[in-house]
Protein backbone atom coordinates (compact mmCIF):
# COMPACT_ATOMS: atom_id res chain seq x y z
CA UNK A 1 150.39 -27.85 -77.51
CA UNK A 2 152.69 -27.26 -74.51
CA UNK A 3 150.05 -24.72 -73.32
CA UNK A 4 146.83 -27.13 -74.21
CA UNK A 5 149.34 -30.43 -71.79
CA UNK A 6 149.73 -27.66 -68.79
CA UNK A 7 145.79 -27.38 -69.34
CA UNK A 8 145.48 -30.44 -68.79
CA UNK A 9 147.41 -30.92 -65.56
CA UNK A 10 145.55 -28.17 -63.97
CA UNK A 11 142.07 -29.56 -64.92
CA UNK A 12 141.42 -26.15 -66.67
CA UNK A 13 140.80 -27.34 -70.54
CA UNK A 14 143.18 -26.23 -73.08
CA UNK A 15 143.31 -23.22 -74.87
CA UNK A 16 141.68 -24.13 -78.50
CA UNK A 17 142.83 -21.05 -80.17
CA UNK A 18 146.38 -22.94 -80.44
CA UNK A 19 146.43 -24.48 -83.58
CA UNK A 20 150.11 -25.20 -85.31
CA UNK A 21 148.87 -25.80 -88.83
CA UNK A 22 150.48 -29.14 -88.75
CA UNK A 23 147.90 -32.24 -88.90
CA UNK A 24 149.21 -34.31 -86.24
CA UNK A 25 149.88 -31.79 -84.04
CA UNK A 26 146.73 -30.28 -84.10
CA UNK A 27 144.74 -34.31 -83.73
CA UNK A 28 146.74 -34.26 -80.31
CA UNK A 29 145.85 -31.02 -78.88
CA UNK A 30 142.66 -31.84 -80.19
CA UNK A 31 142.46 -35.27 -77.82
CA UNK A 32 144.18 -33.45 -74.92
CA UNK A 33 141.10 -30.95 -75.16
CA UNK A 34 138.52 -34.04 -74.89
CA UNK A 35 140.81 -35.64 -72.22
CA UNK A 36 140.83 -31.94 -70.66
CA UNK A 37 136.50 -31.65 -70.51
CA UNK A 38 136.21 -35.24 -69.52
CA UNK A 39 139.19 -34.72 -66.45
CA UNK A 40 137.08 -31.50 -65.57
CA UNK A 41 133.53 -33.34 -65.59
CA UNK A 42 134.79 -36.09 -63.40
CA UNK A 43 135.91 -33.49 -61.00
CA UNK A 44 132.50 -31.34 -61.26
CA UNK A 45 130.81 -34.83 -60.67
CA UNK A 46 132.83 -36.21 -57.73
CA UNK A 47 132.14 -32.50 -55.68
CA UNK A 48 128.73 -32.97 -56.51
CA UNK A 49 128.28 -36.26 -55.03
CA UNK A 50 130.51 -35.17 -52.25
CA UNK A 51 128.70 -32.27 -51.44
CA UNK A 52 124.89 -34.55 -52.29
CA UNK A 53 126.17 -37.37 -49.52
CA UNK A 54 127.22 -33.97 -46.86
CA UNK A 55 123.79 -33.16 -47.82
CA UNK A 56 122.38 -36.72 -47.23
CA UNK A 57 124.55 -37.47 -44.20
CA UNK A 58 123.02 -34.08 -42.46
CA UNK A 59 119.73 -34.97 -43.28
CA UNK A 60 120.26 -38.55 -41.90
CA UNK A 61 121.68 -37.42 -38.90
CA UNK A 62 119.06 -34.62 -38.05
CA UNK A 63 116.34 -37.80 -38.98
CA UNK A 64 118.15 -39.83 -36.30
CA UNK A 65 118.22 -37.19 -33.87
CA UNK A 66 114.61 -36.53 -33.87
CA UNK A 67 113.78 -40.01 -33.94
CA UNK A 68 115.66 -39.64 -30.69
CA UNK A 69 114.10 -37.19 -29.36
CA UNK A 70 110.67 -38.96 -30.30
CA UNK A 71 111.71 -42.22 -28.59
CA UNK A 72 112.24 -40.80 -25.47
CA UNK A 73 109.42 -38.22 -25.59
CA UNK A 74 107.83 -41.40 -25.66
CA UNK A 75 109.33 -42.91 -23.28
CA UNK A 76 109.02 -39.83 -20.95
CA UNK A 77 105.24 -40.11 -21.77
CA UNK A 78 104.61 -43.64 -21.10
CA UNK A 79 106.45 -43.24 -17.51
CA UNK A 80 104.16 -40.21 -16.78
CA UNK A 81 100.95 -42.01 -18.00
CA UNK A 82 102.06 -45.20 -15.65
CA UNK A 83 102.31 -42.57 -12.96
CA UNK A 84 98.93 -40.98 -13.93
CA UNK A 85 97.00 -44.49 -13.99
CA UNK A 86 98.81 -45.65 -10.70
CA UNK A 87 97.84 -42.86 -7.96
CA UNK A 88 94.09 -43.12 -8.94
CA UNK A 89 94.28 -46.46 -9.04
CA UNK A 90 95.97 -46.85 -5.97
CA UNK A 91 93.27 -44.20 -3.80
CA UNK A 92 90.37 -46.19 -5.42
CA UNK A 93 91.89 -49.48 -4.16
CA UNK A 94 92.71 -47.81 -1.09
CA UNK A 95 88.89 -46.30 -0.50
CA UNK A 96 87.66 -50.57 -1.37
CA UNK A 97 89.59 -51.49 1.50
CA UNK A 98 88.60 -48.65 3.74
CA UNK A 99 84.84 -49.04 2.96
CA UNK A 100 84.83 -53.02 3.49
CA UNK A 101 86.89 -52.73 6.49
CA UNK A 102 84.84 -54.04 9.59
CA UNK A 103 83.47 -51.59 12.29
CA UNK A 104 84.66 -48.41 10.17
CA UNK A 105 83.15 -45.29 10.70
CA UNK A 106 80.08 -44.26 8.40
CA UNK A 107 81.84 -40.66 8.15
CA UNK A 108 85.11 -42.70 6.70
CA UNK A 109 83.14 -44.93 4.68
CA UNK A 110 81.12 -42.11 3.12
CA UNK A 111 84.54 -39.92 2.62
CA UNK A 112 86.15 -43.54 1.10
CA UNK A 113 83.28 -43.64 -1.49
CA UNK A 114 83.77 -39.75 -2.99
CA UNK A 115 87.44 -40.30 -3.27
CA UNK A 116 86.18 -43.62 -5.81
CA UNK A 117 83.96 -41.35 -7.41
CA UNK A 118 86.13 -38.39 -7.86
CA UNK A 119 89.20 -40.92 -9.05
CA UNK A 120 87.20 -42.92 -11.21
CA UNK A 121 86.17 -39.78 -13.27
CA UNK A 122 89.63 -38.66 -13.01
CA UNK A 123 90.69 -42.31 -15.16
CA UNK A 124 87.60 -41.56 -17.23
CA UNK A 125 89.67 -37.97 -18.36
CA UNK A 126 92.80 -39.30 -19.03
CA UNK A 127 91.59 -42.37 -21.12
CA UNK A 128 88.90 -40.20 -23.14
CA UNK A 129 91.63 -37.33 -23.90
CA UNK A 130 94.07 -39.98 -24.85
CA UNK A 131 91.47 -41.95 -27.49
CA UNK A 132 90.44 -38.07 -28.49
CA UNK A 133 94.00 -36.58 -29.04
CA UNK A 134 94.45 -40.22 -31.07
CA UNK A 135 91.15 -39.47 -33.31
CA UNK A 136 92.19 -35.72 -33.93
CA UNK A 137 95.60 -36.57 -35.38
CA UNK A 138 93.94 -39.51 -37.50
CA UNK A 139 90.95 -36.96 -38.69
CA UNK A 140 88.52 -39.88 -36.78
CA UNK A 141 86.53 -37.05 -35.19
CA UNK A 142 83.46 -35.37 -36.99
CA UNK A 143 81.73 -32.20 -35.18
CA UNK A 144 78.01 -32.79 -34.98
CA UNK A 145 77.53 -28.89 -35.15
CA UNK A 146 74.32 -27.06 -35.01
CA UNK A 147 73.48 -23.48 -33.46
CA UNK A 148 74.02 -23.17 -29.73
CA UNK A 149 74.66 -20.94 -26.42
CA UNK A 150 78.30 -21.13 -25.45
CA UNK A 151 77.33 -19.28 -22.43
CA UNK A 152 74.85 -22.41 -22.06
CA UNK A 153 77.44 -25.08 -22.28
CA UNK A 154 79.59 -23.42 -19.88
CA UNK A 155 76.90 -22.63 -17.38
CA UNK A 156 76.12 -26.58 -17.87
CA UNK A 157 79.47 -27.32 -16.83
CA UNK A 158 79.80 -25.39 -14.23
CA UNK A 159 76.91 -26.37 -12.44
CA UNK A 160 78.24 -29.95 -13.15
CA UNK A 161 81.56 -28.74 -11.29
CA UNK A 162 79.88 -27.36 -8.06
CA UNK A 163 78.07 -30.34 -7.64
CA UNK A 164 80.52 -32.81 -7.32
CA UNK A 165 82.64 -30.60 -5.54
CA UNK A 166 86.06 -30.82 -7.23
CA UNK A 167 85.71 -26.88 -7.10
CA UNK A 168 84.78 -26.29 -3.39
CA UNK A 169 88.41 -25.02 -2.72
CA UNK A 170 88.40 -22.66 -4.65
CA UNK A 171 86.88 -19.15 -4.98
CA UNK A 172 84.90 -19.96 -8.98
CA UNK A 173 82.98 -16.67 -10.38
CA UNK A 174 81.54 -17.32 -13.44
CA UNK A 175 79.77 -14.23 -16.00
CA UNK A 176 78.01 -14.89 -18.90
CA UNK A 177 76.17 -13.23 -21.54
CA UNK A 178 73.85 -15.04 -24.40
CA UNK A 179 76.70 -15.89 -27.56
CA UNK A 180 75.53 -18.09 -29.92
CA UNK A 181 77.90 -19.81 -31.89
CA UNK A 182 78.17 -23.21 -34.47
CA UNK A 183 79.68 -25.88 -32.96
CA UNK A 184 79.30 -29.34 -31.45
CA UNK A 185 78.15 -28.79 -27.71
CA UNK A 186 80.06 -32.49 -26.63
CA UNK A 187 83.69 -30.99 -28.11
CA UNK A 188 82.54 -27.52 -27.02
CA UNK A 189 81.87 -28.61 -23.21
CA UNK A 190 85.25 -30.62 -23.69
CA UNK A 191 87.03 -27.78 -24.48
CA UNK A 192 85.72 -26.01 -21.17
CA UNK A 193 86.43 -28.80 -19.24
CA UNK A 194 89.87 -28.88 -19.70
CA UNK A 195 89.98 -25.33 -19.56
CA UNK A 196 88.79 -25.45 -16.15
CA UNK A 197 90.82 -28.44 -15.10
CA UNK A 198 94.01 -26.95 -16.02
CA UNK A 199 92.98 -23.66 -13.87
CA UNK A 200 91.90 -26.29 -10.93
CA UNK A 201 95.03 -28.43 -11.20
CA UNK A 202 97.59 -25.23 -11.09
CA UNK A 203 95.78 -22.87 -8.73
CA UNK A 204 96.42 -23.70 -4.91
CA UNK A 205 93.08 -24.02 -2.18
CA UNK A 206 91.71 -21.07 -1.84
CA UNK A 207 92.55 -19.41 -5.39
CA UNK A 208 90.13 -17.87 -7.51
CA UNK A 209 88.94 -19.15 -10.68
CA UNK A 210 87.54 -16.78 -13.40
CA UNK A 211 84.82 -17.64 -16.13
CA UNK A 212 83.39 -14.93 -18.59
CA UNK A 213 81.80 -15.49 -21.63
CA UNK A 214 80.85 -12.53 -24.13
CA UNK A 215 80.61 -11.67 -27.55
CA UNK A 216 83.15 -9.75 -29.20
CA UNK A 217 82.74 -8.34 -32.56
CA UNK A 218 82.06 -10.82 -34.90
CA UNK A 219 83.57 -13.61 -32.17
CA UNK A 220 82.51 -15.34 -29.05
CA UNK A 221 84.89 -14.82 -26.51
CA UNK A 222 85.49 -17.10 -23.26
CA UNK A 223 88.22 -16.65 -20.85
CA UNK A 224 89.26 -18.66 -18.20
CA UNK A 225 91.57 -16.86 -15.54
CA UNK A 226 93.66 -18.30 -12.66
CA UNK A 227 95.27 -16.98 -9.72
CA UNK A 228 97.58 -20.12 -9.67
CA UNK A 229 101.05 -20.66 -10.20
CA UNK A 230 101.98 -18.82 -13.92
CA UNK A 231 103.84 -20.31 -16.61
CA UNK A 232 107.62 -19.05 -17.43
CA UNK A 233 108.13 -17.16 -20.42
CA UNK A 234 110.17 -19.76 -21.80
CA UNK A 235 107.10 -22.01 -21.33
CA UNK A 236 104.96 -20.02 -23.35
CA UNK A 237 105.61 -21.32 -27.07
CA UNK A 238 104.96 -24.77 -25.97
CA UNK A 239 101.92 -24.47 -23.28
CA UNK A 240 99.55 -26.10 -26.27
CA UNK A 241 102.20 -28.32 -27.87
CA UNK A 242 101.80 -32.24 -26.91
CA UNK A 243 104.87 -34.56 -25.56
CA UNK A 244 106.87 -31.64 -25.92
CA UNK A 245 110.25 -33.27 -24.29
CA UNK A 246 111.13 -30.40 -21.18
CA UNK A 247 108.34 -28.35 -22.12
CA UNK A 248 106.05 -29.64 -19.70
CA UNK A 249 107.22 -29.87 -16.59
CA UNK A 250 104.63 -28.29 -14.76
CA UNK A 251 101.96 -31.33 -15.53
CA UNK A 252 105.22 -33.61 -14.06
CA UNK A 253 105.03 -31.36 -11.01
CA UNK A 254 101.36 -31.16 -10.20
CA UNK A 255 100.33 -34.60 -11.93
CA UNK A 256 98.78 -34.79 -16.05
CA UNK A 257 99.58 -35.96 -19.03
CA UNK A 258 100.10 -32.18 -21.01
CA UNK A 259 97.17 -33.95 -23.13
CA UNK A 260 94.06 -31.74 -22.18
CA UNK A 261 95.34 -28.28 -23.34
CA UNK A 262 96.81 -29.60 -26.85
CA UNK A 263 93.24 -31.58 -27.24
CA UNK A 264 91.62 -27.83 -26.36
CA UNK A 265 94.19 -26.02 -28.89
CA UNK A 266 92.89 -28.74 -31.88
CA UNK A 267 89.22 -28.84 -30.99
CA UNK A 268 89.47 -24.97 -31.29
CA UNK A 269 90.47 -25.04 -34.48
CA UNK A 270 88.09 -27.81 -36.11
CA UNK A 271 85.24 -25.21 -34.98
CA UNK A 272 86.98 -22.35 -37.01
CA UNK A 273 88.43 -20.67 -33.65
CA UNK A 274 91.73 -20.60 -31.66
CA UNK A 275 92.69 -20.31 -28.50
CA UNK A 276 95.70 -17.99 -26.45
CA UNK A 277 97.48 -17.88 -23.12
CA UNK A 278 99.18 -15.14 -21.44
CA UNK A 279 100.88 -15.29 -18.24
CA UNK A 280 103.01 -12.32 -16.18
CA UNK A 281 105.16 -15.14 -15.43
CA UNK A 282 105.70 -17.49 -12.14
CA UNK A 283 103.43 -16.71 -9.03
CA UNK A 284 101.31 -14.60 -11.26
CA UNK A 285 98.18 -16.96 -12.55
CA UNK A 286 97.55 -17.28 -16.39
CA UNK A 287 94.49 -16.50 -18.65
CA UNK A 288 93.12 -18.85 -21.07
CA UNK A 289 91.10 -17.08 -24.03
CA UNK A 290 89.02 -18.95 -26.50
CA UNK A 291 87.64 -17.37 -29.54
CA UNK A 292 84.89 -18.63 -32.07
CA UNK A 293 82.75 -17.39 -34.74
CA UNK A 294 79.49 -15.95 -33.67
CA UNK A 295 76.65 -16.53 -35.68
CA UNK A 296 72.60 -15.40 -35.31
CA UNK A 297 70.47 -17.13 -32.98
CA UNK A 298 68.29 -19.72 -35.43
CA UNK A 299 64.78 -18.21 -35.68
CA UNK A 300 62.54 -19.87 -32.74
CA UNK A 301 60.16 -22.71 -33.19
CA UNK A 302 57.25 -23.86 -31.38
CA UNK A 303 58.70 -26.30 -28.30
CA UNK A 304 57.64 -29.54 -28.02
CA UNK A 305 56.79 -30.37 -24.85
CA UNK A 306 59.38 -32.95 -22.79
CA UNK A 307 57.94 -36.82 -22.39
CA UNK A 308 57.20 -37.04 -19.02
CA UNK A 309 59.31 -39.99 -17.27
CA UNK A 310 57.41 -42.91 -17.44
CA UNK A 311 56.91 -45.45 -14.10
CA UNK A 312 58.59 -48.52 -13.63
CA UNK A 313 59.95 -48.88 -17.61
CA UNK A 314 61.34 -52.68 -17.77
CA UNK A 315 64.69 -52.43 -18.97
CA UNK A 316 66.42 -55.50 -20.03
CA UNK A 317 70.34 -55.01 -19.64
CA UNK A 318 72.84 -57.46 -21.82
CA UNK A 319 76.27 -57.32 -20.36
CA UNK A 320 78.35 -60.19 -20.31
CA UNK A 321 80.62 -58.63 -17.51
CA UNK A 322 79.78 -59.81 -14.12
CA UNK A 323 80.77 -56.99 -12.30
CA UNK A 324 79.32 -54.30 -14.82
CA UNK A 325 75.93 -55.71 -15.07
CA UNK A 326 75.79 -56.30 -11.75
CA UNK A 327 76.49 -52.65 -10.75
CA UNK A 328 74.48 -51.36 -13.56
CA UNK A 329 71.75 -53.18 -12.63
CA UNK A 330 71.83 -51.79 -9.24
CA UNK A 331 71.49 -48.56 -10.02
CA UNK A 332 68.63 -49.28 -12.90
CA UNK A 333 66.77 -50.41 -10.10
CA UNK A 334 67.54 -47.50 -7.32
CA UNK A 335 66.27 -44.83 -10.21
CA UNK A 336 62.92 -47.24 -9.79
CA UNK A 337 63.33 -49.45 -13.65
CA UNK A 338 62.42 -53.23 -13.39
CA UNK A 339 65.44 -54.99 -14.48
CA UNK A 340 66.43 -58.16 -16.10
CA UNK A 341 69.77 -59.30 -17.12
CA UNK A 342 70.89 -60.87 -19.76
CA UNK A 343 74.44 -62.76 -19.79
CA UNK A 344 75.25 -62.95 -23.88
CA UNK A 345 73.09 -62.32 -26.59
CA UNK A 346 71.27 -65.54 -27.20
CA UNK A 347 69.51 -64.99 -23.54
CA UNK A 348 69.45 -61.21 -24.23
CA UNK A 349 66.90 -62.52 -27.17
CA UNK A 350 65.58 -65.21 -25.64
CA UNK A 351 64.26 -62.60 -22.57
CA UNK A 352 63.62 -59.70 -25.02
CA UNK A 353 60.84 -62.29 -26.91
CA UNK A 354 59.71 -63.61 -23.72
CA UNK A 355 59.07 -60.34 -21.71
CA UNK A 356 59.46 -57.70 -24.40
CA UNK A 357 61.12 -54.81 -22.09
CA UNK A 358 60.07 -51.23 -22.91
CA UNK A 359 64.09 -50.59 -23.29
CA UNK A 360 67.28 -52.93 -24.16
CA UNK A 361 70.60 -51.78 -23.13
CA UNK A 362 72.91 -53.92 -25.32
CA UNK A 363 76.82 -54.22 -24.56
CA UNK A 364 78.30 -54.35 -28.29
CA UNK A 365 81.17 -56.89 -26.76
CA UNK A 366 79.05 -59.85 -26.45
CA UNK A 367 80.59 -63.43 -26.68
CA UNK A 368 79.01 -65.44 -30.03
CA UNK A 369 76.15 -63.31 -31.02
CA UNK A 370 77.42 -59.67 -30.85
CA UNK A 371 75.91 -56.50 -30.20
CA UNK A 372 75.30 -55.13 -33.31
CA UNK A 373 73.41 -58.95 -34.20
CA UNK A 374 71.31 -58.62 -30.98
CA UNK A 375 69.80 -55.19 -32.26
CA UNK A 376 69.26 -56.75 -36.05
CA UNK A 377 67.36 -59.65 -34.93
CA UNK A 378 65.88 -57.61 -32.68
CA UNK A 379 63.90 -55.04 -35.30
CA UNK A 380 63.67 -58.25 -37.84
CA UNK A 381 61.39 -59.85 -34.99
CA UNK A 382 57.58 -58.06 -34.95
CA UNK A 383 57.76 -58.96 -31.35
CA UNK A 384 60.82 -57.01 -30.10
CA UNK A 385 60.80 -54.43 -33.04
CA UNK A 386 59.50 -51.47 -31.06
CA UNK A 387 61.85 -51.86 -28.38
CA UNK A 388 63.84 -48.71 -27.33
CA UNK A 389 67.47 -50.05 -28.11
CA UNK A 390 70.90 -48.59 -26.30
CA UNK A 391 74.08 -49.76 -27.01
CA UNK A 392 76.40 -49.85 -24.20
CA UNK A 393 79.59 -49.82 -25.02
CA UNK A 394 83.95 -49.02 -24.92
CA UNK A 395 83.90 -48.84 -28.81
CA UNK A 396 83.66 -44.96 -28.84
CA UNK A 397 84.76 -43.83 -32.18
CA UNK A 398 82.33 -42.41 -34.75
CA UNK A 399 82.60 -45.22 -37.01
CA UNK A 400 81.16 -47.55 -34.13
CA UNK A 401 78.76 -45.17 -33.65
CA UNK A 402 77.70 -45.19 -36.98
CA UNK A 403 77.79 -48.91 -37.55
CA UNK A 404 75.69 -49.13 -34.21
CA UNK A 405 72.95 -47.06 -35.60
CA UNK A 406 72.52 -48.94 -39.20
CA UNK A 407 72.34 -51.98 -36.96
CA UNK A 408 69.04 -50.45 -35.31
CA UNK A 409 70.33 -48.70 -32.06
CA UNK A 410 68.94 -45.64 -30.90
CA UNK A 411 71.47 -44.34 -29.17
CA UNK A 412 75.15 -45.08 -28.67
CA UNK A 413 76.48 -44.50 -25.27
CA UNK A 414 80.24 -45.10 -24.30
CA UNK A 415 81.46 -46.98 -21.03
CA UNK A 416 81.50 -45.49 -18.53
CA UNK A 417 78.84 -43.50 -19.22
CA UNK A 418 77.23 -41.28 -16.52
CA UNK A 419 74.14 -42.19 -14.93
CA UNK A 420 71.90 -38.59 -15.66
CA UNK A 421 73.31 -39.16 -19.21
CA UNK A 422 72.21 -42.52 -18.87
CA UNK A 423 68.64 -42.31 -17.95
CA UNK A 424 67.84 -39.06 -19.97
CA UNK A 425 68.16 -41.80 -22.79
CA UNK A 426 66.37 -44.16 -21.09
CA UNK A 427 63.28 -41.92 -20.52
CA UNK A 428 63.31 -40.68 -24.26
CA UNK A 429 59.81 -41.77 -24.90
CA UNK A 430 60.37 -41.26 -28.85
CA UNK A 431 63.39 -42.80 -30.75
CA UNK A 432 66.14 -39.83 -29.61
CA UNK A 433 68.77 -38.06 -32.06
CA UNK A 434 71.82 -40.76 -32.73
CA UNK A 435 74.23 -39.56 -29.69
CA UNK A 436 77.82 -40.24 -28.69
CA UNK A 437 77.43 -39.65 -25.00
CA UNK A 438 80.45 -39.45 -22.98
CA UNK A 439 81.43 -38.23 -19.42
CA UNK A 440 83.66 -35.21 -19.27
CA UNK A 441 87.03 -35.06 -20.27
């Protein structure tokens, strides 16, 4: 018993092969043995809920120090994108003021209206690689894929590059070779064009720019080489990683968002690819490789021959921004369309039934009768029914898309759209494919 009460003390359990022979003694050892296992289970229990709130407290603490990090990633982010909205912002106001100055120079005035255009494309990358970036993480994009040349997309976007002269200071050699591959050529061209804006943005005036496109194996391969400024070694892990807090500071030092490369890395792998970087380090450019599945060319089919643009088309443009469809309207009528203008949609109707335009280009936004109304009533009416019908529009994700086209649209082109985009689907003489049309990113 003596041996069963020092048990006891020490939490151990006493020894049960003790057993006196005599009745009472052996009912007390027997309840210092249950006092014994229920001692030692409390103990068991309390180090396990010690060691379960350690475990809890860690977890809690490593939670609040990423939710620290996050906030001022965050916060870090929404400085940067002030910064980024700001400076074009400021250069467009800045070229207004130049170009309405009395007396100024037609040389100034001419220089003042490519720095809008340049700036205002500029804002149209950083807003569509935002919304894009927002889509890819909430599975709100779907690839519209079909069989294509990627050496045709790039070659597209290239040419699109020397014309408006973002490239002209730098040296840009470009070598292709027919690849096709599946994929969506809108995402595909966006993938090039931040590509190419990254190599742009980090390779001082009078750099060269490398393009190649080739097959290789059973993959397309495109690279895009820089002589520019390198990325560290220590840079390396994160170059495709988004809001990575001290990751980016390059895109602080030369001006972006670090958006365009982790939109590249995702669109990559929604077509089945992926993309790589390797750098010698600082001073010593970087190369950009992009690999995709290859697959046949489709078998060919007889072409059908491209509508010729037809004369003086009436187009009847519904905006109920003053600015917009004034602007828009100006340029209808300097690519030679007749143009009326409609201020909501009860006088979009109201004209459409009166003049009945070849084409209506419909702003979705419309105060009382909305877009998608406008284009039902439309095709219920006999009158307007045949009417070629655009919708003009900010909403830019595929489910507006979609909900555009069941209302009767043709096509489905997002604000701001650009103006060869825009008239290619004006001077579809048949109903086009359903399109998401956007400017590059």
């Amino acid at each position: 018993m003596a041996r069963s009460a020092h048990a006891l003390g020490g939490s151990a359990g006493p020894d049960h092969g003790d057993v006196s022979g005599v009745a009472e003694v052996d009912e007390v050892q027997a309840a210092i043995a249950a006092a014994a296992a229920l001692v030692n289970q409390e103990k068991q229990s309390r180090l396990a809920a010690e060691t379960e709130r350690e475990i809890l407290f860690e977890r809690e603490h490593a939670a609040r120090t990423t939710a620290e990090q996050q906030n001022r990633a965050k916060d870090e982010f929404l400085a940067m994108l002030g910064h980024e909205l700001r400076n074009p912002l400021a250069a467009i106001v800045n070229a207004t003021s130049v170009m309405a100055h009395p007396g100024m120079p037609a040389a100034a005035s001419e220089r003042a209206r490519e720095i809008i255009t340049r700036q205002s494309g500029h804002l149209t990358r950083i807003v569509d690689d935002l919304l894009d970036m927002g889509r890819v993480h909430s599975g709100k994009i779907l690839l519209e894929r079909r069989a294509l040349r990627l050496d045709q997309v790039i070659e597209h976007y290239v040419g699109t590059l020397r014309a408006s002269q973002r490239a002209a200071r730098h040296e840009l050699r470009v070598e292709t070779a027919p690849v096709w591959v599946d994929g969506d050529p809108t995402r595909l061209e966006q993938i090039v064009s931040n590509l190419l804006d990254n190599a742009l943005k980090y390779t001082p005036a009078g750099g060269t720019i490398s393009v190649s496109v080739k097959g290789d194996g059973e993959e397309a391969l495109l690279c895009v080489s820089d002589s520019g400024i390198g990325i560290a070694p220590e840079l390396m892990p994160y170059v495709f990683d988004l809001f990575v807090q001290g990751a980016r500071p390059l895109d602080r030092a030369q001006g972006g968002l670090g958006v365009g490369l982790a939109l590249v890395r995702q669109l990559a792998l929604m077509h089945g690819g992926r993309v790589d970087v390797r750098s010698a380090g600082p001073g010593l450019g970087s190369s950009f490789e992009l690999r995709l599945p290859r697959v046949a060319p489709p078998r060919s089919e007889p072409g059908v021959p491209a509508p010729a643009p037809s004369s003086r088309q009436r187009v009847l443009l519904i905006e109920d921004n003053e600015d917009g469809r004034e602007m828009m309207a100006i340029m209808l009528e300097a690519q030679q369309y007749r143009v009326d203008t409609a201020v909501d949609g009860v006088d979009g109707l109201r004209q459409a039934a009166a003049a009945c335009p070849d084409i209506a280009l419909v702003d979705i936004g419309l105060p009382g009768i909305d877009g998608y109304e406008v284009a039902r009533r439309m095709r219920a009416d006999p009158a307007t029914s045949k009417v070629r019908l655009v919708a003009l529009t900010g909403y830019g994700q595929d489910s507006d898309r979609e909900r555009a086209l069941a209302a009767g649209f043709d096509a489905h082109l997002v604000k701001p759209v650009d103006m060869a985009r825009l008239v290619a689907a004006l001077e579809s003489a048949a109903p086009a494919a359903p399109q998401l049309a956007k400017t590059a990113s």
